[in-house]
PDB file of N, CA and C in Angstrom:
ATOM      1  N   UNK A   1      33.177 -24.994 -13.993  1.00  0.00           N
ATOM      2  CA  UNK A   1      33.704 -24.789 -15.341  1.00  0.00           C
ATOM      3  C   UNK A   1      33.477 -23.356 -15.810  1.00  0.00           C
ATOM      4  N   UNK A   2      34.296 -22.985 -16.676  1.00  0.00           N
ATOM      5  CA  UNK A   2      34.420 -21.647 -17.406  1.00  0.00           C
ATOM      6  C   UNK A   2      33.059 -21.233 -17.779  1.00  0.00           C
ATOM      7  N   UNK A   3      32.434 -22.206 -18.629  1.00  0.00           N
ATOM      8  CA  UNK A   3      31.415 -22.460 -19.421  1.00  0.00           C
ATOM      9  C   UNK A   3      30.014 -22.007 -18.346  1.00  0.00           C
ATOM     10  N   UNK A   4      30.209 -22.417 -17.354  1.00  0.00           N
ATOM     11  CA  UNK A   4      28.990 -22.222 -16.534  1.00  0.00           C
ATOM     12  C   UNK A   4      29.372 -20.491 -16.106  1.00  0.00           C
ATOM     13  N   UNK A   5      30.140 -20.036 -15.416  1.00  0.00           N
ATOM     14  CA  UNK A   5      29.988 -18.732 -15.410  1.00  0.00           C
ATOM     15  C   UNK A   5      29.726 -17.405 -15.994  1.00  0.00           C
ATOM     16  N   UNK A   6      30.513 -17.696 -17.770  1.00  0.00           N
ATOM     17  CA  UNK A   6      29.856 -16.791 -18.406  1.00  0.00           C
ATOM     18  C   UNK A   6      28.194 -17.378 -18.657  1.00  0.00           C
ATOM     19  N   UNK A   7      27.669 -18.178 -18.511  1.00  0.00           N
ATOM     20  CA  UNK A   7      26.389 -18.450 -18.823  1.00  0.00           C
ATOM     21  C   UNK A   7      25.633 -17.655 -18.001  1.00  0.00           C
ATOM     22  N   UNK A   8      25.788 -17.596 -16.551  1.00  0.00           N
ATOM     23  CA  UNK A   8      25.199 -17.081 -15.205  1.00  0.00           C
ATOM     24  C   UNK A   8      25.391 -15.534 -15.394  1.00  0.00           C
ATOM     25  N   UNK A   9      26.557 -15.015 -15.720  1.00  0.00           N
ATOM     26  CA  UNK A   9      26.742 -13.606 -15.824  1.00  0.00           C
ATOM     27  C   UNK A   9      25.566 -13.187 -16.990  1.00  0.00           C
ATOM     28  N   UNK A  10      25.056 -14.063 -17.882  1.00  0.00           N
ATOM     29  CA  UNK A  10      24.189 -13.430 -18.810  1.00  0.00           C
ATOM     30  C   UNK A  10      23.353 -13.052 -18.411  1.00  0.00           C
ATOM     31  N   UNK A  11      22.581 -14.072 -17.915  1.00  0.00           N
ATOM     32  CA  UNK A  11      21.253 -14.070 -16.783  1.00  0.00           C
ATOM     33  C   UNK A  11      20.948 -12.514 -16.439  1.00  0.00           C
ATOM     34  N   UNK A  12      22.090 -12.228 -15.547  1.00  0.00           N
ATOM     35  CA  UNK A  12      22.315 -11.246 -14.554  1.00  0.00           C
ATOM     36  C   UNK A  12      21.939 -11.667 -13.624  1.00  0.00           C
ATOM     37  N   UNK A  13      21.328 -10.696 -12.526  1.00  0.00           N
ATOM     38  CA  UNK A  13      21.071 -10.797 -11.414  1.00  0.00           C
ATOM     39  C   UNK A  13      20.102 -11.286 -10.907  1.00  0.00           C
ATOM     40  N   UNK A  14      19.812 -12.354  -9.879  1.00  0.00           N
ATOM     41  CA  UNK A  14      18.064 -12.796  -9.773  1.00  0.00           C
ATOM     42  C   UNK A  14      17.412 -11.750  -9.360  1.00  0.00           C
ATOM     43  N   UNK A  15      15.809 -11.786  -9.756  1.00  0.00           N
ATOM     44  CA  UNK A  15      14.694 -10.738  -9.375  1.00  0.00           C
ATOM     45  C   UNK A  15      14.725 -10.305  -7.764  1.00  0.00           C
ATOM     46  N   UNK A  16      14.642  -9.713  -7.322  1.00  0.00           N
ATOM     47  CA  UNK A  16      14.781  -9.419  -5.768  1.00  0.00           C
ATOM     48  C   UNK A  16      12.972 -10.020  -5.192  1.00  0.00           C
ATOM     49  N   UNK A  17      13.161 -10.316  -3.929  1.00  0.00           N
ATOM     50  CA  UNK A  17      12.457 -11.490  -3.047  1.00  0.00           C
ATOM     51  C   UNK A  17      11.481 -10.109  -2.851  1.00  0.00           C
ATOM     52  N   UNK A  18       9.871 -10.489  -3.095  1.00  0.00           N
ATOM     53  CA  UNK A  18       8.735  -9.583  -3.293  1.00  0.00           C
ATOM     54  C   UNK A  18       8.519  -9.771  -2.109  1.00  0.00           C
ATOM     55  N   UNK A  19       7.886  -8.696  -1.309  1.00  0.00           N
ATOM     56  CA  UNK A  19       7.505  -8.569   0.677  1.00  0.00           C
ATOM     57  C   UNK A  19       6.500  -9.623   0.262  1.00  0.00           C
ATOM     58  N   UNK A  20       5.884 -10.128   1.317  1.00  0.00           N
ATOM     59  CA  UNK A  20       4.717 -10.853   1.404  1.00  0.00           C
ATOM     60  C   UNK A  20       3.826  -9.464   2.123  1.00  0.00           C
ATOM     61  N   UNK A  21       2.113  -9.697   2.500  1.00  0.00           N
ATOM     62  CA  UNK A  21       1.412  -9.227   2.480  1.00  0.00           C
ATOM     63  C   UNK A  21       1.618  -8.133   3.613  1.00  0.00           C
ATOM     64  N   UNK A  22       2.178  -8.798   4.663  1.00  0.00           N
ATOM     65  CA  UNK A  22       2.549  -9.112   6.316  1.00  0.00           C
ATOM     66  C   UNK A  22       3.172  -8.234   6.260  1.00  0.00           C
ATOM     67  N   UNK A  23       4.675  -8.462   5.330  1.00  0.00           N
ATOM     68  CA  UNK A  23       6.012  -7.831   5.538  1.00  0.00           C
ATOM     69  C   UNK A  23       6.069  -6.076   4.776  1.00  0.00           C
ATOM     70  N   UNK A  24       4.592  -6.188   3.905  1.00  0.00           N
ATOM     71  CA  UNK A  24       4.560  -5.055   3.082  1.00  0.00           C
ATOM     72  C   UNK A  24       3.725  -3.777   4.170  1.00  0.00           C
ATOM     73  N   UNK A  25       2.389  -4.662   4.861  1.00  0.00           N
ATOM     74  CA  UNK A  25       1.940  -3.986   6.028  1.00  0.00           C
ATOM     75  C   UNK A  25       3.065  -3.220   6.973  1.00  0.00           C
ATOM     76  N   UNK A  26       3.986  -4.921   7.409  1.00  0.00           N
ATOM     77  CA  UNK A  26       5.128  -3.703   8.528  1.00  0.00           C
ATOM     78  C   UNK A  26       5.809  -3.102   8.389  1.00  0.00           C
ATOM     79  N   UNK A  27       5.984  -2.769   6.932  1.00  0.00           N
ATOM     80  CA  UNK A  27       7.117  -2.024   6.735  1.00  0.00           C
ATOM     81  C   UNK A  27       6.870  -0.509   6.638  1.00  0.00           C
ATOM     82  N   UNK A  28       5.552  -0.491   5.690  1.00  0.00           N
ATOM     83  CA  UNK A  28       4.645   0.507   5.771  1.00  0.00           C
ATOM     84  C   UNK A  28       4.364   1.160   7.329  1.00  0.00           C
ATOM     85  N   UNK A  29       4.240   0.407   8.566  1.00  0.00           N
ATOM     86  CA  UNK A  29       4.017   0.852   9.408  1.00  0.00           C
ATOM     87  C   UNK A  29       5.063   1.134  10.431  1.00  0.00           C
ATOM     88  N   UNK A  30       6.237   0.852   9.768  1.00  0.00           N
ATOM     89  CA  UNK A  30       7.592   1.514  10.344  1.00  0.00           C
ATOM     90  C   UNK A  30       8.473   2.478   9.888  1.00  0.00           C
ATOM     91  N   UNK A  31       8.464   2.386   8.321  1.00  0.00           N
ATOM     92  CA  UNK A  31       9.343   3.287   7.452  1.00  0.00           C
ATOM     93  C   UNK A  31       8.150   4.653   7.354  1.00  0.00           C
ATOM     94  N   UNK A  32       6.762   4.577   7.267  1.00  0.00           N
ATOM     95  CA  UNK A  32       5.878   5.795   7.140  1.00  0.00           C
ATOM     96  C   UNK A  32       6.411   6.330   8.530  1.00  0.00           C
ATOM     97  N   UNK A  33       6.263   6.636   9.746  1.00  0.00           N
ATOM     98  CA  UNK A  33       6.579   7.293  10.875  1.00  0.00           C
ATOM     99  C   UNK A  33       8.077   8.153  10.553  1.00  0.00           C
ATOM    100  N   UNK A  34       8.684   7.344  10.534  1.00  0.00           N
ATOM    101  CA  UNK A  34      10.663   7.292  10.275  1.00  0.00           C
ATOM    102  C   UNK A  34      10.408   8.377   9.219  1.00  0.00           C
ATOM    103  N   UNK A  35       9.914   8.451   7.827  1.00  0.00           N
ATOM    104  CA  UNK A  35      10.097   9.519   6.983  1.00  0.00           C
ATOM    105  C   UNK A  35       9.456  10.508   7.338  1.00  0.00           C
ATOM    106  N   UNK A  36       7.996  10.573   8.161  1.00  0.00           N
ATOM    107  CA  UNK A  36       7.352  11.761   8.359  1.00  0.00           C
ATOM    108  C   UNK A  36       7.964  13.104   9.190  1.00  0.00           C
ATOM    109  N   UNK A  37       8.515  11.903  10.139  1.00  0.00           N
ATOM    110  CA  UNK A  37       9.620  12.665  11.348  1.00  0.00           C
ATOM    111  C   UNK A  37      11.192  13.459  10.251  1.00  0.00           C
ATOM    112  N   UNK A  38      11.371  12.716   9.290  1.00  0.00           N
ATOM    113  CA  UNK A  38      12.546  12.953   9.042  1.00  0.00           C
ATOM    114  C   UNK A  38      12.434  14.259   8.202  1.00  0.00           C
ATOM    115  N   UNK A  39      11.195  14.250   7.523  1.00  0.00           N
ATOM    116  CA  UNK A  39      10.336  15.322   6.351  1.00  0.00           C
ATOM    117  C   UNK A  39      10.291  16.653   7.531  1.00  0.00           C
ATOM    118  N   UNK A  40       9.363  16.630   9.278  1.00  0.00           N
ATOM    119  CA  UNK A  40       9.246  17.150   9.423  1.00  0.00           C
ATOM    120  C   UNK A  40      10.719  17.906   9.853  1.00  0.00           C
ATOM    121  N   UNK A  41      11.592  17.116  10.039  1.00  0.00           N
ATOM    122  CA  UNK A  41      13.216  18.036  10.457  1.00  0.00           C
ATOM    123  C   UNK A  41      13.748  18.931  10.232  1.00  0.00           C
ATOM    124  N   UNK A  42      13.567  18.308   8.266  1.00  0.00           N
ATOM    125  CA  UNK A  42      14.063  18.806   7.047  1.00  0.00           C
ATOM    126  C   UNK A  42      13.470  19.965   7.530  1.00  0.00           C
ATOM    127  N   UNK A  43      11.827  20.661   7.392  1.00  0.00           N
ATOM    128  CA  UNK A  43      11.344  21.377   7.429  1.00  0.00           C
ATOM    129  C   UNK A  43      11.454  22.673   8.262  1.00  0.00           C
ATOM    130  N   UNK A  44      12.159  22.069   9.576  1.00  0.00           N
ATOM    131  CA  UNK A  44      12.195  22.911  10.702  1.00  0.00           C
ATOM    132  C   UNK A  44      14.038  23.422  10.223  1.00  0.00           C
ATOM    133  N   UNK A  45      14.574  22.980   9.452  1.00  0.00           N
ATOM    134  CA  UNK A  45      16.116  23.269   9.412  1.00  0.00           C
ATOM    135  C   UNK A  45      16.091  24.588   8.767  1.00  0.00           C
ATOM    136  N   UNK A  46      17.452  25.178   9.016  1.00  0.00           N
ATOM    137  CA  UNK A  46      17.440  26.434   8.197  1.00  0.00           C
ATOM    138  C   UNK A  46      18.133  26.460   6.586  1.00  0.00           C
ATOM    139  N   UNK A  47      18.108  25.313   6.013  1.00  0.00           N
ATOM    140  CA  UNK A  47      18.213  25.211   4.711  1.00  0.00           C
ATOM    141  C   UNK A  47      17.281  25.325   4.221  1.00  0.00           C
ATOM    142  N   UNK A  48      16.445  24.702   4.813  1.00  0.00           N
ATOM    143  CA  UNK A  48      14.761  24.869   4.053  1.00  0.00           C
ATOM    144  C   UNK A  48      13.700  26.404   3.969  1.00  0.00           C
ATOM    145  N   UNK A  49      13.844  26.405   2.944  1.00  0.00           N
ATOM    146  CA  UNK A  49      12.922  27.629   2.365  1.00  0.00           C
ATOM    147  C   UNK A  49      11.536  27.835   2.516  1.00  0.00           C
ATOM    148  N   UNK A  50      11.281  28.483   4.031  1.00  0.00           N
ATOM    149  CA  UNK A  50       9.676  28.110   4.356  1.00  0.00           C
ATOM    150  C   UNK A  50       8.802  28.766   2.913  1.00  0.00           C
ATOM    151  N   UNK A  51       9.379  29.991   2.831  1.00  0.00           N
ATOM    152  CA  UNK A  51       8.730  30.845   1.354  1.00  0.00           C
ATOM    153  C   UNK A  51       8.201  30.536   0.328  1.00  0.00           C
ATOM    154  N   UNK A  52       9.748  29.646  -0.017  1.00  0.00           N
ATOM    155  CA  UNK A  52       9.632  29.276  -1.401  1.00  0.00           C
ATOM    156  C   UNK A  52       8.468  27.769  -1.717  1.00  0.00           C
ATOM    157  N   UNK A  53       8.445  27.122  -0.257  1.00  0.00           N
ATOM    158  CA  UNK A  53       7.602  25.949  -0.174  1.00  0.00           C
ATOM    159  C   UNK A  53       5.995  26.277  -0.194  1.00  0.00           C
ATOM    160  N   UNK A  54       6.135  27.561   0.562  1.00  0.00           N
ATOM    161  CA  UNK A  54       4.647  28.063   0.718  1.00  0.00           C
ATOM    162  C   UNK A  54       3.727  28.372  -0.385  1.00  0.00           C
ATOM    163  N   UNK A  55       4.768  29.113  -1.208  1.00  0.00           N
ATOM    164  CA  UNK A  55       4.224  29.292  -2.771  1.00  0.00           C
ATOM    165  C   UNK A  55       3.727  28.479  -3.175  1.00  0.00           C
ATOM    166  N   UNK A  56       4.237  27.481  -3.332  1.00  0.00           N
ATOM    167  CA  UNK A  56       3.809  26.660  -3.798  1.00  0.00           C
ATOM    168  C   UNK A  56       3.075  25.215  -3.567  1.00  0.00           C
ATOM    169  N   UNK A  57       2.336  25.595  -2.377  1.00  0.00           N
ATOM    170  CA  UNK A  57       1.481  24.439  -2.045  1.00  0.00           C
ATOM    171  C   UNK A  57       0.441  24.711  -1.931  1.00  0.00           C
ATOM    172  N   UNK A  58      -1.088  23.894  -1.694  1.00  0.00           N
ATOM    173  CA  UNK A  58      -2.514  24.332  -1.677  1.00  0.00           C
ATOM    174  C   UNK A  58      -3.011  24.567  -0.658  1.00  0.00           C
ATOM    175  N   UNK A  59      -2.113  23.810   0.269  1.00  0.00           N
ATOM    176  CA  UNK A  59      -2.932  24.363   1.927  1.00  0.00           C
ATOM    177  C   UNK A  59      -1.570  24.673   2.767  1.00  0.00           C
ATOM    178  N   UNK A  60      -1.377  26.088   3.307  1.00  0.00           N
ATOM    179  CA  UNK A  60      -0.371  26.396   3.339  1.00  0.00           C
ATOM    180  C   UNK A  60       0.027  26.044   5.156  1.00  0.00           C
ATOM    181  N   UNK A  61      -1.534  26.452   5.457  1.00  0.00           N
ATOM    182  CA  UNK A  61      -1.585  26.225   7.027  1.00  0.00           C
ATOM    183  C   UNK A  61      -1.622  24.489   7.167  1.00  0.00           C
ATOM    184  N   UNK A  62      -2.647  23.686   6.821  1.00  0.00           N
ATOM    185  CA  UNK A  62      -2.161  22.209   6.905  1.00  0.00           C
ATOM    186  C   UNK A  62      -0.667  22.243   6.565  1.00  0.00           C
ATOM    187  N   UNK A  63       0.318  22.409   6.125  1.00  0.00           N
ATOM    188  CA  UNK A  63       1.440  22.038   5.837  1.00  0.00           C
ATOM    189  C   UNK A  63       2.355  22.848   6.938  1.00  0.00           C
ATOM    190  N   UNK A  64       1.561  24.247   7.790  1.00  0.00           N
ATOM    191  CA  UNK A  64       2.103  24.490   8.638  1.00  0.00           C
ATOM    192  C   UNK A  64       2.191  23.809  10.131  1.00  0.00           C
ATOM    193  N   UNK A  65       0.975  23.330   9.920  1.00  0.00           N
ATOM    194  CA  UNK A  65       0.610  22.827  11.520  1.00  0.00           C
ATOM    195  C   UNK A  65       1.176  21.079  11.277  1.00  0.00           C
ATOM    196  N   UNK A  66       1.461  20.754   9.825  1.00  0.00           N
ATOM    197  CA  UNK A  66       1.989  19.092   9.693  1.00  0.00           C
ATOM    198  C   UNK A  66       3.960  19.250  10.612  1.00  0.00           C
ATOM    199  N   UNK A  67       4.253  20.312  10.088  1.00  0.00           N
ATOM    200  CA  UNK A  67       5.387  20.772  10.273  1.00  0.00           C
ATOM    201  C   UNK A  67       5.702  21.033  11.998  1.00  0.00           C
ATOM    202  N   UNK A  68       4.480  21.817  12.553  1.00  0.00           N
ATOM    203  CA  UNK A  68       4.431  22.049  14.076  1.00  0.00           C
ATOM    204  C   UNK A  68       4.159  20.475  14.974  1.00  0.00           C
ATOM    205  N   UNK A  69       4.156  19.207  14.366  1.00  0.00           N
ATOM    206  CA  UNK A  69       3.519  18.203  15.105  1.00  0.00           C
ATOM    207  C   UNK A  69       1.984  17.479  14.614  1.00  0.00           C
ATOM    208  N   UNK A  70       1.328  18.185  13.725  1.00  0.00           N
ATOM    209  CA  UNK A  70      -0.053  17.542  13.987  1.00  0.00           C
ATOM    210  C   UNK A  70       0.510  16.295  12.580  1.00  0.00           C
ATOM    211  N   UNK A  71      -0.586  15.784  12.482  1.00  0.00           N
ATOM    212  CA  UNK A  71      -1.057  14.800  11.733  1.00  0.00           C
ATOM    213  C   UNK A  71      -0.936  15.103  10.114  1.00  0.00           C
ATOM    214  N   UNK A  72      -0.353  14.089   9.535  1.00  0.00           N
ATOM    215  CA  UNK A  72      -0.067  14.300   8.171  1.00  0.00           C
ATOM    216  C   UNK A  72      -1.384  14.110   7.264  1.00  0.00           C
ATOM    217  N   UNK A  73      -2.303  13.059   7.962  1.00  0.00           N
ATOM    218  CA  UNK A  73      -3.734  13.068   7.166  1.00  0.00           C
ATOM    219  C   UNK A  73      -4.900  13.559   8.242  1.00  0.00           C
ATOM    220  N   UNK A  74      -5.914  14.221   7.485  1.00  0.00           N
ATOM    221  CA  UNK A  74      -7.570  14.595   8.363  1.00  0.00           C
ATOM    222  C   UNK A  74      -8.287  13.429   8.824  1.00  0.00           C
ATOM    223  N   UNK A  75      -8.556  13.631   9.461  1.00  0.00           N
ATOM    224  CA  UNK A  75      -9.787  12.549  10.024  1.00  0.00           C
ATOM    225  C   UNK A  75     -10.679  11.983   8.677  1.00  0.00           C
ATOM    226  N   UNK A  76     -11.086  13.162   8.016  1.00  0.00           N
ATOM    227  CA  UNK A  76     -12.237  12.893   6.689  1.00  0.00           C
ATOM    228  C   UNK A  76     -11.209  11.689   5.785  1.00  0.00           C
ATOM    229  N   UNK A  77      -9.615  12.351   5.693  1.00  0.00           N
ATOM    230  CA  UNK A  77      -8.692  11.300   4.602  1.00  0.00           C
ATOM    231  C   UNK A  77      -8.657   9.690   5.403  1.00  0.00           C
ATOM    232  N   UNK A  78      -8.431   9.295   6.726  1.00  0.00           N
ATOM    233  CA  UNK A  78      -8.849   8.724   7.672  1.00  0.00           C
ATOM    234  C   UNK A  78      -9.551   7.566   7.183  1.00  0.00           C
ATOM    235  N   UNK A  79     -11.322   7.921   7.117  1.00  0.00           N
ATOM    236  CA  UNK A  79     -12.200   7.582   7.086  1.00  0.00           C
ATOM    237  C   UNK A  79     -12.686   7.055   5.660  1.00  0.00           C
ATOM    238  N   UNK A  80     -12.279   8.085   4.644  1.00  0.00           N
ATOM    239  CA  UNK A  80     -12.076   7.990   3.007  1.00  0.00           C
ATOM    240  C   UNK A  80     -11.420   6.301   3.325  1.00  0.00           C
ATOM    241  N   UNK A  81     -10.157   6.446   3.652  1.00  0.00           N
ATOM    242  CA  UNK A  81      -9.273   5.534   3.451  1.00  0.00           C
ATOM    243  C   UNK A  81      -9.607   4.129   3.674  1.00  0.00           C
ATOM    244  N   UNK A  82     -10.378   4.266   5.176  1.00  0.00           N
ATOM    245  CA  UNK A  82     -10.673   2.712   5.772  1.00  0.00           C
ATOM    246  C   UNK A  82     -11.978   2.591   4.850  1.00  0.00           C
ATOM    247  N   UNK A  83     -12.819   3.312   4.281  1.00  0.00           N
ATOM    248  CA  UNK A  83     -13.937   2.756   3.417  1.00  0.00           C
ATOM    249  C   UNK A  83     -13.529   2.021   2.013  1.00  0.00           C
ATOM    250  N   UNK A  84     -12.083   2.551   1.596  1.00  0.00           N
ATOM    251  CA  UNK A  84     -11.881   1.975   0.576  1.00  0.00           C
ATOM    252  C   UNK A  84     -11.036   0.999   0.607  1.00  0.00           C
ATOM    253  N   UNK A  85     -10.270   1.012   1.484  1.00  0.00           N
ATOM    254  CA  UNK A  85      -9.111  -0.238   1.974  1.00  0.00           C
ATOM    255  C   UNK A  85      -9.351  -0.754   3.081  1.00  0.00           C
ATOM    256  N   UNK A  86     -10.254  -0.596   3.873  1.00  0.00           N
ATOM    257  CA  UNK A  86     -10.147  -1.074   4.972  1.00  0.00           C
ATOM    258  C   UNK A  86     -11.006  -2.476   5.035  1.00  0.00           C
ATOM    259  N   UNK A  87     -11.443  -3.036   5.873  1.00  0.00           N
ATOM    260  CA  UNK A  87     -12.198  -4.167   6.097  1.00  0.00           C
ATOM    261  C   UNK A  87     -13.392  -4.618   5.181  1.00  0.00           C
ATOM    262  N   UNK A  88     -14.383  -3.418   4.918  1.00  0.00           N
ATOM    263  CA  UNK A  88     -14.909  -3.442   3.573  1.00  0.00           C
ATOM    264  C   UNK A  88     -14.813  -3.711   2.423  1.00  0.00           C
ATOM    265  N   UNK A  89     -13.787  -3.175   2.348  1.00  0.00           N
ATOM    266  CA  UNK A  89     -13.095  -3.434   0.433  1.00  0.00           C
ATOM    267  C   UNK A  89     -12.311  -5.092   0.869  1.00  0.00           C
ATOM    268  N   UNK A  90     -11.728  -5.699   1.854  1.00  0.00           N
ATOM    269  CA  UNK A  90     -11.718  -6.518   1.864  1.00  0.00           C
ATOM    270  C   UNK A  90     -12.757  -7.986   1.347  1.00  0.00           C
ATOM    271  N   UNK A  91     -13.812  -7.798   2.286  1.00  0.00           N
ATOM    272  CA  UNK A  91     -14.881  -8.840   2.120  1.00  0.00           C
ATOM    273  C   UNK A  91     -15.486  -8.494   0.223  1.00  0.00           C
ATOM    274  N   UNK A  92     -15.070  -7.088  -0.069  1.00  0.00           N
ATOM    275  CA  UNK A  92     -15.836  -6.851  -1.152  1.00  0.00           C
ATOM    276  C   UNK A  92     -14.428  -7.717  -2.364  1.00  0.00           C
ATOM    277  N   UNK A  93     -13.400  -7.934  -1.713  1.00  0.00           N
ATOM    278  CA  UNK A  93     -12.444  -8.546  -3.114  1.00  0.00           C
ATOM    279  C   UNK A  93     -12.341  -9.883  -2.574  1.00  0.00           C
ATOM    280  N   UNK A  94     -12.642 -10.391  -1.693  1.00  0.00           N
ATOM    281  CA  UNK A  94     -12.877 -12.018  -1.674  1.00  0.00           C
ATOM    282  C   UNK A  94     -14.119 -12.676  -2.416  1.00  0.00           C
ATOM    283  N   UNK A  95     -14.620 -11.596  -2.312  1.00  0.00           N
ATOM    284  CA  UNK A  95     -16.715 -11.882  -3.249  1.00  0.00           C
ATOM    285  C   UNK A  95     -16.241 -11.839  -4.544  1.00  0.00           C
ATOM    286  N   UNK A  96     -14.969 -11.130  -4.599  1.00  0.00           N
ATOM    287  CA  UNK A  96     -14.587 -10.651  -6.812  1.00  0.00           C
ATOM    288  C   UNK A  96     -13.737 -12.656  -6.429  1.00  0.00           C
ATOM    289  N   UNK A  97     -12.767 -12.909  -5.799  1.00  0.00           N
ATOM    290  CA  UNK A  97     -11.811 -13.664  -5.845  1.00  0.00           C
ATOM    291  C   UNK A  97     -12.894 -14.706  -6.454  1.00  0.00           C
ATOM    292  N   UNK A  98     -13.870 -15.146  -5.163  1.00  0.00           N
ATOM    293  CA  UNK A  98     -14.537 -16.081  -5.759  1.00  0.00           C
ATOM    294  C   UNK A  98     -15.540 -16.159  -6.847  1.00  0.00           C
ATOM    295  N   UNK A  99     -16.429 -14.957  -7.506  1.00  0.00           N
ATOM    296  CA  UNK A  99     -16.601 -14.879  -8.656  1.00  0.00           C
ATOM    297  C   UNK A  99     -15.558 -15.181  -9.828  1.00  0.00           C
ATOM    298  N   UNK A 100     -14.205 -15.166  -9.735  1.00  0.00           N
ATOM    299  CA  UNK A 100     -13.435 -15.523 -10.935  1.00  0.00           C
ATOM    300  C   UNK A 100     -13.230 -16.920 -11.169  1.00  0.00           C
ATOM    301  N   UNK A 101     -13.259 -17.468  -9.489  1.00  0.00           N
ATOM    302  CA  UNK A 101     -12.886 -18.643  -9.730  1.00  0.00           C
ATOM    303  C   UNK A 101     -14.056 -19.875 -10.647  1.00  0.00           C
ATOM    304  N   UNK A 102     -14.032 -19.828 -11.790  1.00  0.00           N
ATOM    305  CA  UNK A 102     -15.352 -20.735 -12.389  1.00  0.00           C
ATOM    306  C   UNK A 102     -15.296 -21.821 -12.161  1.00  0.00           C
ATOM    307  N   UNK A 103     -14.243 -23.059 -11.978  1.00  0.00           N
ATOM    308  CA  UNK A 103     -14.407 -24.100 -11.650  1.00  0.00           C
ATOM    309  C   UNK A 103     -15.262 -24.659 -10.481  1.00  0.00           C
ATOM    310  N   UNK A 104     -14.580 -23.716  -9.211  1.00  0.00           N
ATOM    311  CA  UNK A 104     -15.411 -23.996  -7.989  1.00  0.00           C
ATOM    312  C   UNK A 104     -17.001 -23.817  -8.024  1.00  0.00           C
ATOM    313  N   UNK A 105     -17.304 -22.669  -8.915  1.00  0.00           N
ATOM    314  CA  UNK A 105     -18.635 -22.251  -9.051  1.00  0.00           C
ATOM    315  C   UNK A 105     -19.120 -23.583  -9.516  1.00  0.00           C
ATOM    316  N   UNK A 106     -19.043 -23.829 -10.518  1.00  0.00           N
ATOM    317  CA  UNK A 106     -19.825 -24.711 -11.323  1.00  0.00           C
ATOM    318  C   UNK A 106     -19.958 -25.940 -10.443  1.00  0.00           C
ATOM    319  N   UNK A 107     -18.962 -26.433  -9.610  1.00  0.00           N
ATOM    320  CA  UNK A 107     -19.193 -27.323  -9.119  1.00  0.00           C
ATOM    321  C   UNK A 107     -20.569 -27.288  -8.052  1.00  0.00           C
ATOM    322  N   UNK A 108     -20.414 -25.670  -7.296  1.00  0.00           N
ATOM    323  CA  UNK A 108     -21.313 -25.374  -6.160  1.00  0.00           C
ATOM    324  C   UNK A 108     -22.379 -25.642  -6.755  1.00  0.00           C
ATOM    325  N   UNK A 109     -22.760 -24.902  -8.476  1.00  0.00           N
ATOM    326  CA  UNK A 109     -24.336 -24.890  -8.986  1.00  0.00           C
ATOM    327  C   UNK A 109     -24.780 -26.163  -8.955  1.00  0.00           C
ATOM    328  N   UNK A 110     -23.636 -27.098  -9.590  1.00  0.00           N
ATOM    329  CA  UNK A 110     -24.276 -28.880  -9.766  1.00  0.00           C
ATOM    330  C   UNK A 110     -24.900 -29.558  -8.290  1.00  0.00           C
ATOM    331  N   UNK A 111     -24.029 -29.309  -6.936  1.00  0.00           N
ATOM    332  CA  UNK A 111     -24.283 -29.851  -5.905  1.00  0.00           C
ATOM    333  C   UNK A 111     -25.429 -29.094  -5.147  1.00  0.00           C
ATOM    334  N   UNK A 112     -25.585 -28.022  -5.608  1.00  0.00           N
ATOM    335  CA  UNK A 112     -26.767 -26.689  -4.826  1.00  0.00           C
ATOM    336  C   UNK A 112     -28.091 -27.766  -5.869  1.00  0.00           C
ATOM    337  N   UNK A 113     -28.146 -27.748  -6.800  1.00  0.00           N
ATOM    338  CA  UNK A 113     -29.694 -28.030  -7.858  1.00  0.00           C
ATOM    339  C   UNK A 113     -28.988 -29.434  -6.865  1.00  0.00           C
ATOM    340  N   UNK A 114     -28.380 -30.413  -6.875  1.00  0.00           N
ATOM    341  CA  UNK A 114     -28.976 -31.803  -6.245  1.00  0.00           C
ATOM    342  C   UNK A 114     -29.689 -31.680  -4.852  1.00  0.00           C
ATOM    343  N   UNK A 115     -29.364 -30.786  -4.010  1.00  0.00           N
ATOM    344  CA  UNK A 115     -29.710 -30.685  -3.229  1.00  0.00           C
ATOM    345  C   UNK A 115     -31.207 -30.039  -3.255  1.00  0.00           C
ATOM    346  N   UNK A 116     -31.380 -29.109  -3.703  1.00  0.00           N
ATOM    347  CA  UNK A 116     -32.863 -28.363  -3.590  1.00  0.00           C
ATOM    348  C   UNK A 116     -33.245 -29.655  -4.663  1.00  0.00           C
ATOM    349  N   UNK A 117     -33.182 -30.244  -5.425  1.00  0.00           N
ATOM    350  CA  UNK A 117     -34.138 -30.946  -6.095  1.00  0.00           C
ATOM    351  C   UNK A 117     -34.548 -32.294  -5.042  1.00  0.00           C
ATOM    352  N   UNK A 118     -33.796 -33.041  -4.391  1.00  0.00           N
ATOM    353  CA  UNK A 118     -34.050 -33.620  -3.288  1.00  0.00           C
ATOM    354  C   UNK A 118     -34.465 -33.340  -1.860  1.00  0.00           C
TER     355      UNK A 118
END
């Protein structure tokens, strides 16, 4: 019916389908490579203004040698990184998950005191 389509056009469009955890990891670990390569191209082309880029960045040689092949992050950014995201900060936001959860707690405190009191 008529009636149902202008209704749907109001709406608009549905929300687009959010990656899951998995799909946000692989994508990250396919599209990061693909742009770095594509950044470094740009860089090596003769449109690009080594000059005008140089001016204006803080490390002129890291951005030279990112450009020649090396590595877009240091070992130190590396290491920064896995301390704060890596396996650590993991176990450290399952310890927050279950601190929020109060129901479960309360239940643990009631069954923990029956137990040590028996």
């Amino acid at each position: 019916p008529p009636g149902r389509r202008v209704q749907s056009s109001k709406l608009g469009p549905a929300p687009p389908r959010l990656l899951t955890e998995e799909e946000y990891r692989l994508q990250g670990e396919l599209e990061t490579p693909r742009a770095l390569a594509e950044l470094r191209s740009f860089c090596q082309s003769p449109e690009f203004s080594a000059w005008t880029m140089v001016s204006r960045i803080q490390s002129p040689k890291r951005f030279a040698d990112f450009v020649g092949g090396a590595s877009h992050v240091t070992p130190i950014e590396v290491s920064a990184h896995e301390r704060e995201f890596g396996l650590e900060s993991l176990s450290i936001d399952e310890q927050l998950f279950e601190e929020d959860d109060d129901d479960d707690e309360e239940e643990e405190e009631e069954n923990g005191n029956d137990s040590f009191a028996g």
